[in-house]
Protein backbone atom coordinates (compact mmCIF):
# COMPACT_ATOMS: atom_id res chain seq x y z
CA UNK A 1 0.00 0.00 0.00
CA UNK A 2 1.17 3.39 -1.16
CA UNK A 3 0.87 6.78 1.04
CA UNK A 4 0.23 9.39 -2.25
CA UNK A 5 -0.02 13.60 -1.56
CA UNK A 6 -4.02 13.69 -1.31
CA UNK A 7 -7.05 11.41 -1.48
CA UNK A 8 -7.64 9.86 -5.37
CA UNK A 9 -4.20 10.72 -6.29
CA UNK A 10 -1.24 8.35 -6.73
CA UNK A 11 1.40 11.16 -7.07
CA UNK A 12 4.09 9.34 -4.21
CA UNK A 13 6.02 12.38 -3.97
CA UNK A 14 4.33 14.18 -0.63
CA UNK A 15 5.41 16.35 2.59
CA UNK A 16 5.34 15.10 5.69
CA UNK A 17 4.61 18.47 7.31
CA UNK A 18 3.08 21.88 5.88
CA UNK A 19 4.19 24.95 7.47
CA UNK A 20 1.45 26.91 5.74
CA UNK A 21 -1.25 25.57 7.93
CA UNK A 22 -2.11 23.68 11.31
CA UNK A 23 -4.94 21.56 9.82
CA UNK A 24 -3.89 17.72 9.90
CA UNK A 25 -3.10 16.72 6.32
CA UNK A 26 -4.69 14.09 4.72
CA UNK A 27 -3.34 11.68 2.62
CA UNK A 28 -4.39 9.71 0.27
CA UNK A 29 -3.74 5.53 -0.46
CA UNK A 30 -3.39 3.52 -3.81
CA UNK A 31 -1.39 0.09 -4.03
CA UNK A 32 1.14 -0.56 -6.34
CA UNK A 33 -0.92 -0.90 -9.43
CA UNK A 34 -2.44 2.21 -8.65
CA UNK A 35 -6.23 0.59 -8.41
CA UNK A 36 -8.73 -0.89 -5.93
CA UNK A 37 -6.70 -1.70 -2.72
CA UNK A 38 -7.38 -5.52 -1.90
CA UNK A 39 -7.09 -6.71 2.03
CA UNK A 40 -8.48 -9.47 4.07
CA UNK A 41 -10.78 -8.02 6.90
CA UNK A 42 -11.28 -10.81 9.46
CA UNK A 43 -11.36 -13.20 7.36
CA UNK A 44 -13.23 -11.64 4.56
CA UNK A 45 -12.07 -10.63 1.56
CA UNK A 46 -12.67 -7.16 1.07
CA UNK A 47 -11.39 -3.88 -0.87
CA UNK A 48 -11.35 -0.38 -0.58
CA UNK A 49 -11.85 2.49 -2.66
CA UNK A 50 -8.78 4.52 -3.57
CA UNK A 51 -11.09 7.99 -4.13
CA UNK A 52 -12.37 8.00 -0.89
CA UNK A 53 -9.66 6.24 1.61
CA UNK A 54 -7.04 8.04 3.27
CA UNK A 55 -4.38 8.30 6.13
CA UNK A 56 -4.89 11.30 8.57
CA UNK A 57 -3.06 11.73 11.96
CA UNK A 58 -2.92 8.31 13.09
CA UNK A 59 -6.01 6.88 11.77
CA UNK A 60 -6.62 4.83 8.44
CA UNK A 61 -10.19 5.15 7.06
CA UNK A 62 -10.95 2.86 4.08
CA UNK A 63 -14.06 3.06 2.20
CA UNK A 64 -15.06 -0.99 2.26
CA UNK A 65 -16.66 -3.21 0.00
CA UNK A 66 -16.88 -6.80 1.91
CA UNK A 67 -17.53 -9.67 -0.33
CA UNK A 68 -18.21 -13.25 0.48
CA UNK A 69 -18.12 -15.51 -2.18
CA UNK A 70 -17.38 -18.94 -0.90
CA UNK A 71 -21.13 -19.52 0.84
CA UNK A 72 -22.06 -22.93 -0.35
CA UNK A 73 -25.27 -22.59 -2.80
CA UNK A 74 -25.47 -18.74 -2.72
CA UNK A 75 -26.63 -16.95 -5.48
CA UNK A 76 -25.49 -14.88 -6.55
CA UNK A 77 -22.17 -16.61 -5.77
CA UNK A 78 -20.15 -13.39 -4.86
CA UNK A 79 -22.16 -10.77 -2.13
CA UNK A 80 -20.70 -7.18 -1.89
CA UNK A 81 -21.20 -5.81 0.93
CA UNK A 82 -20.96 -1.73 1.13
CA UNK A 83 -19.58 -1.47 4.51
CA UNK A 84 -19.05 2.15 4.75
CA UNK A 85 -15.88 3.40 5.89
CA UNK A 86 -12.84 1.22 8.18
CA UNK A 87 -11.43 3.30 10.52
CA UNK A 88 -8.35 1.50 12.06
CA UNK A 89 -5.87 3.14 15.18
CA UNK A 90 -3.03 1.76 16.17
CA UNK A 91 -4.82 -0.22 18.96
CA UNK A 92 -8.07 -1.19 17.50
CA UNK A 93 -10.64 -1.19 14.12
CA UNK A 94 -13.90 1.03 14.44
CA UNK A 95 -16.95 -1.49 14.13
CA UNK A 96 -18.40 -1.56 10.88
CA UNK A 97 -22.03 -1.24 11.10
CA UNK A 98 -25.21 -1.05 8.64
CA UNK A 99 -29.07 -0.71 8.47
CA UNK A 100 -28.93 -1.54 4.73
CA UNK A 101 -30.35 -5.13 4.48
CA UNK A 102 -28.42 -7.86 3.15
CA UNK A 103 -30.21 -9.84 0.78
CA UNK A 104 -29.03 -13.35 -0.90
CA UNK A 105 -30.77 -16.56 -2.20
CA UNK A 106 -29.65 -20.41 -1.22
CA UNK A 107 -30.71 -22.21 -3.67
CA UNK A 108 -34.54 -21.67 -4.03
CA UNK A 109 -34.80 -19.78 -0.67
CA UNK A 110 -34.22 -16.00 -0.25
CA UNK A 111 -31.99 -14.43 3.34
CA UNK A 112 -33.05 -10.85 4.40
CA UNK A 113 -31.04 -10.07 7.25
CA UNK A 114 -31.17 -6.37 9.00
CA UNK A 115 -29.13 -4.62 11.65
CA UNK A 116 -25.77 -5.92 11.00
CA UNK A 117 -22.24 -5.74 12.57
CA UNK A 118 -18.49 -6.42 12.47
CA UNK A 119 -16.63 -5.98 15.09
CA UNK A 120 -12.90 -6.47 15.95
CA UNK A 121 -12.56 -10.28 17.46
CA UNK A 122 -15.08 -11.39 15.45
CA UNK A 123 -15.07 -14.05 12.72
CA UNK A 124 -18.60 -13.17 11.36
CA UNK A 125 -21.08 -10.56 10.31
CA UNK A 126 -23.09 -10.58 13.31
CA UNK A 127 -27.08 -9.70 12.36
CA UNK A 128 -29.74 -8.65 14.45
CA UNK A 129 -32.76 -10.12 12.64
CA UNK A 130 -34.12 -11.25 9.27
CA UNK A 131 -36.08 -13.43 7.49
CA UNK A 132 -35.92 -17.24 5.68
CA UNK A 133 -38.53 -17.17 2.73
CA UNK A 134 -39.10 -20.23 1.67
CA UNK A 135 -41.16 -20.28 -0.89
CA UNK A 136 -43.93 -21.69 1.70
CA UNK A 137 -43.29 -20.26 4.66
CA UNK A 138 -41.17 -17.02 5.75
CA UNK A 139 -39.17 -17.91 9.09
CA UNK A 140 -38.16 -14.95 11.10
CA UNK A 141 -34.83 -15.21 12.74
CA UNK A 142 -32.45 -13.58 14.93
CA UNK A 143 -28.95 -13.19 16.14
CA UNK A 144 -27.38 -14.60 12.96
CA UNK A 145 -23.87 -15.03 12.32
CA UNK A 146 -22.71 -14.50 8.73
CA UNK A 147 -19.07 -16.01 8.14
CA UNK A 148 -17.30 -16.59 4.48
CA UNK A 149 -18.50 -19.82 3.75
CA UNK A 150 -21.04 -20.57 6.50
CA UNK A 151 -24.25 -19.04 7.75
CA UNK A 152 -25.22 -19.99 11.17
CA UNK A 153 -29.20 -18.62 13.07
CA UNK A 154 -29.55 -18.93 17.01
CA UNK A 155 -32.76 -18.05 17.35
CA UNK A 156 -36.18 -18.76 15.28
CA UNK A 157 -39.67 -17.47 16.15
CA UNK A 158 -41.75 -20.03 15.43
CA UNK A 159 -44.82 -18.69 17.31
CA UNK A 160 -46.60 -17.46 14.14
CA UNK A 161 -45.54 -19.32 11.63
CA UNK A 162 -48.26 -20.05 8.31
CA UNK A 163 -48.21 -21.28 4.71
CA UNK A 164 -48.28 -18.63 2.95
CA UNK A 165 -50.21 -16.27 5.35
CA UNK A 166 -53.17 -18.04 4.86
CA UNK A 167 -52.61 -21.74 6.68
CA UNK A 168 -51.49 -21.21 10.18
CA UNK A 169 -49.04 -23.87 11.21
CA UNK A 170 -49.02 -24.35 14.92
CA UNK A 171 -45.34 -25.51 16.07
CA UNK A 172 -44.65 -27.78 19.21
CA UNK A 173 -41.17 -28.49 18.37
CA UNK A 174 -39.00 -26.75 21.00
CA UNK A 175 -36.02 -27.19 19.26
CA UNK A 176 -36.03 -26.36 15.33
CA UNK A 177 -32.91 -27.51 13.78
CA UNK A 178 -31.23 -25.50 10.57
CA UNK A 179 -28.12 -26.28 8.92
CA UNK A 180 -26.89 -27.28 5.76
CA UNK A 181 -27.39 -31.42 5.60
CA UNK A 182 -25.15 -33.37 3.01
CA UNK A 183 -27.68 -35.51 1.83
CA UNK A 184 -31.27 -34.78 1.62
CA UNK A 185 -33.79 -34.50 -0.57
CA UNK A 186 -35.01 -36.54 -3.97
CA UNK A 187 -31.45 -35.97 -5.41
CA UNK A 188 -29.97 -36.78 -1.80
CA UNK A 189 -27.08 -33.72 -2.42
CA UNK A 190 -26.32 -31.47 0.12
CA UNK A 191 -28.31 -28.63 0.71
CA UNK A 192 -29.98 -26.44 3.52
CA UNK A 193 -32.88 -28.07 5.71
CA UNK A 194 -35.02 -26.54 8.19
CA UNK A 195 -36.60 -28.80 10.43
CA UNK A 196 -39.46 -29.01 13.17
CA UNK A 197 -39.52 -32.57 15.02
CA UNK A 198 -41.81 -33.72 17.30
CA UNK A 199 -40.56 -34.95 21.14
CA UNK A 200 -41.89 -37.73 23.29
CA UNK A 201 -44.09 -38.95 21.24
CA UNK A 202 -46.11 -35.47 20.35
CA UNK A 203 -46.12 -33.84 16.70
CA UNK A 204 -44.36 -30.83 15.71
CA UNK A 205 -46.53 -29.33 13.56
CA UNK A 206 -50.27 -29.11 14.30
CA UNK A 207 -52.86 -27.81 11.21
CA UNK A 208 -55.90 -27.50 12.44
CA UNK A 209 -59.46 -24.81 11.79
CA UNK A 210 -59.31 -25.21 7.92
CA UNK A 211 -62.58 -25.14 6.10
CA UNK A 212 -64.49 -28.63 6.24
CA UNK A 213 -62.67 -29.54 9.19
CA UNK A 214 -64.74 -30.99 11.95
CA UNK A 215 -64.22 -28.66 15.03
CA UNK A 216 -61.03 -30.46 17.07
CA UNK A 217 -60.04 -32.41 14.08
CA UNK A 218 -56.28 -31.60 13.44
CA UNK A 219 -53.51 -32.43 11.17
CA UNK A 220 -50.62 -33.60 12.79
CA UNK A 221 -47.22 -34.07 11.28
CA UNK A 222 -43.92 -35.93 13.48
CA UNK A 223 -41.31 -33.73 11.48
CA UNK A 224 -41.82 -30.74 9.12
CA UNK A 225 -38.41 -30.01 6.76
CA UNK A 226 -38.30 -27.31 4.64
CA UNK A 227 -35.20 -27.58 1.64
CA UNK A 228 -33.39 -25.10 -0.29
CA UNK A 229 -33.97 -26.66 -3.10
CA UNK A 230 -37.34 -26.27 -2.73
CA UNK A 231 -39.07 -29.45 -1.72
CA UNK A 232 -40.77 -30.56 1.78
CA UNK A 233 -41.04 -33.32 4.18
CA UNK A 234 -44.23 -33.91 5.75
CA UNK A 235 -43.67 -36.92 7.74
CA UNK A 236 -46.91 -38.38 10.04
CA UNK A 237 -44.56 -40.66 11.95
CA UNK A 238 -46.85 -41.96 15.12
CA UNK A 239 -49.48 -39.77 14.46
CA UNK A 240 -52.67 -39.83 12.58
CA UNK A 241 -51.76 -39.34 8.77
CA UNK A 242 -55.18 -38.58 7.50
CA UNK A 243 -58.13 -36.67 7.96
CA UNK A 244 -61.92 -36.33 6.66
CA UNK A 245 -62.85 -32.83 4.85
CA UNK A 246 -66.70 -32.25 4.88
CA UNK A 247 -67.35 -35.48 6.29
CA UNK A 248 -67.19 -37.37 2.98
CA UNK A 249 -63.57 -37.01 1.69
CA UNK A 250 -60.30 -38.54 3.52
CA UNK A 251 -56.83 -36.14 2.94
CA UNK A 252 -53.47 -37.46 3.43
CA UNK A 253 -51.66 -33.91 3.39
CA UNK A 254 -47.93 -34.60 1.23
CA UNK A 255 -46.72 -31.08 0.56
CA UNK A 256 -47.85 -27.74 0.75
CA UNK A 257 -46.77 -24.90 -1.87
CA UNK A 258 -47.60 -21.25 -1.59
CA UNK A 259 -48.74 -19.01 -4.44
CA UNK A 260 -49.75 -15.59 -4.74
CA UNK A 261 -52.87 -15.04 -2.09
CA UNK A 262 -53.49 -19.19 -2.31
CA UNK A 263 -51.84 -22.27 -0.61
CA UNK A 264 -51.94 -25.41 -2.74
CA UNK A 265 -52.59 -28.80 -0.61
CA UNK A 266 -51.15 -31.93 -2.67
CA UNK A 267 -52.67 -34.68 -1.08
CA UNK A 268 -53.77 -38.28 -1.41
CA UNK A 269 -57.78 -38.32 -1.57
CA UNK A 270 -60.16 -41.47 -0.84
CA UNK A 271 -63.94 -40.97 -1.39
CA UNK A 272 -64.45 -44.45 -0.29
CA UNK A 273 -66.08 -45.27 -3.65
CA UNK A 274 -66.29 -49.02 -4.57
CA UNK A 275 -64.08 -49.48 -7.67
CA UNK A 276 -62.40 -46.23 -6.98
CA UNK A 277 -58.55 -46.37 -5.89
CA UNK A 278 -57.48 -43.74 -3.72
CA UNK A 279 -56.35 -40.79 -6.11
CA UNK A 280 -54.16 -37.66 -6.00
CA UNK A 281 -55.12 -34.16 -5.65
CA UNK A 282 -54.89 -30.79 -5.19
CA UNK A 283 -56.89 -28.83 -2.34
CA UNK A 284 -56.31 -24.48 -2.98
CA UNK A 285 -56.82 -22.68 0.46
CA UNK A 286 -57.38 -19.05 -0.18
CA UNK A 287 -58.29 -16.28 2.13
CA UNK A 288 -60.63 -13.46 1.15
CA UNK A 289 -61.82 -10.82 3.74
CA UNK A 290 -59.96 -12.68 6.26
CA UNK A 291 -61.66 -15.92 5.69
CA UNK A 292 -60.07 -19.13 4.72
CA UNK A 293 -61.16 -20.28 1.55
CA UNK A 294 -61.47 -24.09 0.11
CA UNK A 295 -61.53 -24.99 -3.46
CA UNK A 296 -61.45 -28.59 -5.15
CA UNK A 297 -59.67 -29.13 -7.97
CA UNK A 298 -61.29 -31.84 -9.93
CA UNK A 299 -60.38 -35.06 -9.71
CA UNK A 300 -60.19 -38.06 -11.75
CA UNK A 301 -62.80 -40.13 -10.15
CA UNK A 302 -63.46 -41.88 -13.67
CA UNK A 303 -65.12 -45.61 -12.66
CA UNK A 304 -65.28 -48.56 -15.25
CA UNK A 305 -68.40 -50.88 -14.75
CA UNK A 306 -69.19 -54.08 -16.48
CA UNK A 307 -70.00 -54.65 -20.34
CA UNK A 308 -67.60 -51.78 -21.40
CA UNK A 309 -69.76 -48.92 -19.58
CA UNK A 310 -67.74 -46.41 -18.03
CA UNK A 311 -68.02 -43.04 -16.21
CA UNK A 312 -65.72 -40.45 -17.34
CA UNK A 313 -64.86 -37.46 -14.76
CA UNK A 314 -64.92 -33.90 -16.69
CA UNK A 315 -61.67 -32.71 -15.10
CA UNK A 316 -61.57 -29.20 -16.60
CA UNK A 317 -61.16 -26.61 -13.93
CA UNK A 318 -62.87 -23.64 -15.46
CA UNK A 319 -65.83 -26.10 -16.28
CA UNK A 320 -65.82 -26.97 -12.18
CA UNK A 321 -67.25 -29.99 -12.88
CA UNK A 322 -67.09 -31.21 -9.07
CA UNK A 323 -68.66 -29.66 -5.76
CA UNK A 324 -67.77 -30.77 -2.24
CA UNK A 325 -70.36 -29.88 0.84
CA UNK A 326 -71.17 -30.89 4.14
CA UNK A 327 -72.05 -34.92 3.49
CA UNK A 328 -71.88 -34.31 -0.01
CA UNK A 329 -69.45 -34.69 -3.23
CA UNK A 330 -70.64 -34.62 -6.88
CA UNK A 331 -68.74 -34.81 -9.86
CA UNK A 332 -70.01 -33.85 -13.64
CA UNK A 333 -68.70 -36.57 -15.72
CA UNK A 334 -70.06 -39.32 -18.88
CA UNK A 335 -71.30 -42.26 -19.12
CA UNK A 336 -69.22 -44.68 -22.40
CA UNK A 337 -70.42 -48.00 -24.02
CA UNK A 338 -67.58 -48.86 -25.95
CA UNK A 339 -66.06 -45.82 -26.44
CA UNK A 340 -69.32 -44.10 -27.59
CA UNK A 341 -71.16 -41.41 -25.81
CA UNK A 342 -74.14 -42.06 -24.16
CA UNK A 343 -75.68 -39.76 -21.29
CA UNK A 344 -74.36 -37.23 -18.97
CA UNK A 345 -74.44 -38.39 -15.53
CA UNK A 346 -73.64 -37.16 -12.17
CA UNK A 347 -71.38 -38.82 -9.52
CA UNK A 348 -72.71 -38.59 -6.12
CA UNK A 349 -71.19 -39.33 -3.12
CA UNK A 350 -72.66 -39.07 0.63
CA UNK A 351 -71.85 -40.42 4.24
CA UNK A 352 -74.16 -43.70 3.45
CA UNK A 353 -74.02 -44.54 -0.27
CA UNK A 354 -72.31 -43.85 -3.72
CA UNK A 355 -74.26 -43.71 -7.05
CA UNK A 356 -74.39 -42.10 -10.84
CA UNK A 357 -77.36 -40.30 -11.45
CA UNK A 358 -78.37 -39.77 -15.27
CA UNK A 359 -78.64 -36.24 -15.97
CA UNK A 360 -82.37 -36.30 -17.57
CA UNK A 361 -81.27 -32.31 -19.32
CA UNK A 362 -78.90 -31.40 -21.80
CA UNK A 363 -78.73 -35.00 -23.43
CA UNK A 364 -77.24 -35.50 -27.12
CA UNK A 365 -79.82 -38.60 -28.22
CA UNK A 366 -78.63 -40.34 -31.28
């Protein structure tokens, strides 16, 4: 590092004292090549601006850029950090400080982190609070501890967590676990997991008020894990790993994903229909003047019966071919000999019985 006449310049030849006045001078830095002045700051890599660094008395104030660019799955892989300006004395560094948040993504999840610090004797960014979105739910966190290539959280509040602000997820775990597991997932490759697990034998996640919910009827999962990559675990473990919606239809919940204003419920769904294997579908929960909403999407509750006569669900979405009420699911759908229409019929499904019911309108006779 080079000591030049004034701040920006990288003219070497200076004066060490000015008669002419009593003001402390200020000089300015450069390095060798005359450009950006690269340093490691506690570890981080870091570099200052030549322009607006200098050497006054005997203090060194460097205008810092922090970067941190070996993070495992960060995107983007290199984070600048404007750190404002080092000030170093012979016996200590200043603490860099900012209110400016710091924003990065791991993998499919986003950090926000606020209120951070860097202090002499310190290894890390220390950060007062922020925020894990996950795509389904948005974690709030505290007293986080940003280091070159690892990120470490001490504290969660888990007291108000939801899917998407519309599903509120009720958390008995008292000890949610984050870190970055080597093998996980449907690729099993590393990447980061939080996880809520239940203890002694109770769930860690509880789901329970939803529309068509009897009233104490809950949804309760063993272990809840949340990956960067974007996928969930929804484990039942020892508890109950279904539940009946409106009395007719039974839900095993498998993942939850959260959308603008909706949460989408992928679930296995049993009507207990002869002839009818349990299917897969999707249940939307929406929220509109601070009610929860629920919304079917159709399913394919086709049936084949003997002599070649089959049912065939209508499992258009706009059409909304299907309607699910208290005791009661119908689906719009039509009835095949041999691949040849032949009436319009009507699924119906109650608490007691299952039947097709011709539709005696809107028939095409041929």
């Amino acid at each position: 590092m080079l000591i030049t006449d004034k701040p920006g310049s990288f003219i070497t030849d200076i004066s060490s004292i000015d008669i002419a006045t009593s003001t402390k001078k200020k000089f300015g830095l450069a390095n060798l090549q005359g450009k950006t002045m690269k340093f490691s700051l506690l570890g981080f890599d870091a570099e200052a601006d030549a322009i607006n660094s200098w050497l006054q008395d005997n203090s060194i104030n460097l205008q810092t850029i922090i970067h941190i660019n070996a993070l495992p799955d960060m995107t983007p892989s290199t984070l600048d950090i404007n750190a404002g300006n080092l000030i170093i004395h012979p016996e200590k560094l200043e603490p860099l400080k900012g209110n400016q948040p710091i924003k990065f993504n791991l993998e499919k999840w986003q950090f926000i982190g606020n209120n951070w610090q860097l202090s002499q004797g310190d290894n890390s960014i220390n950060i007062a609070t922020g925020t894990i979105k996950t795509g389904s739910i948005d974690i709030p966190i505290s007293d986080i501890s940003l280091q070159p290539d690892h990120i470490g959280i001490g504290d969660f509040d888990v007291n108000n967590l939801s899917f998407g602000g519309i599903i509120p997820v009720h958390v008995t775990s008292t000890n949610p676990v984050f870190g970055r597991n080597k093998s996980i997932g449907s690729d099993q490759k590393p990447h980061y997991e939080f996880r809520l697990i239940g203890e002694n034998g109770s769930p860690g996640v509880v789901i329970k008020t939803l529309p068509g919910m009897k009233t104490g009827e809950e949804m309760k999962f063993q272990n809840l894990s949340l990956i960067s990559n974007g996928e969930q675990i929804i484990n039942p473990g020892n508890q109950p790993n279904s539940i009946t919606f409106y009395s007719v239809m039974k839900v095993k919940p498998l993942s939850f994903m959260s959308g603008q204003n909706y949460v989408n419920m992928t679930c296995g769904i049993d009507l207990g229909i002869p002839q009818l294997k349990e299917t897969s579908g999707i249940i939307q929960f929406s929220k509109e003047a601070g009610q929860i909403k629920f919304q079917l999407y159709p399913l394919n509750v086709s049936l084949k019966g003997p002599g070649d006569v089959d049912f065939v669900a209508n499992v258009q979405f706009n059409d909304r071919p299907q309607n699910l009420t208290e005791g009661k699911f119908t689906a719009l759908g039509t009835i095949y000999e041999k691949e040849v229409m032949v009436l319009k019929a009507i699924l119906n499904k109650t608490t007691t019985a299952a039947w097709i019911q011709v539709d005696p309108e809107n028939q095409n006779y041929h």
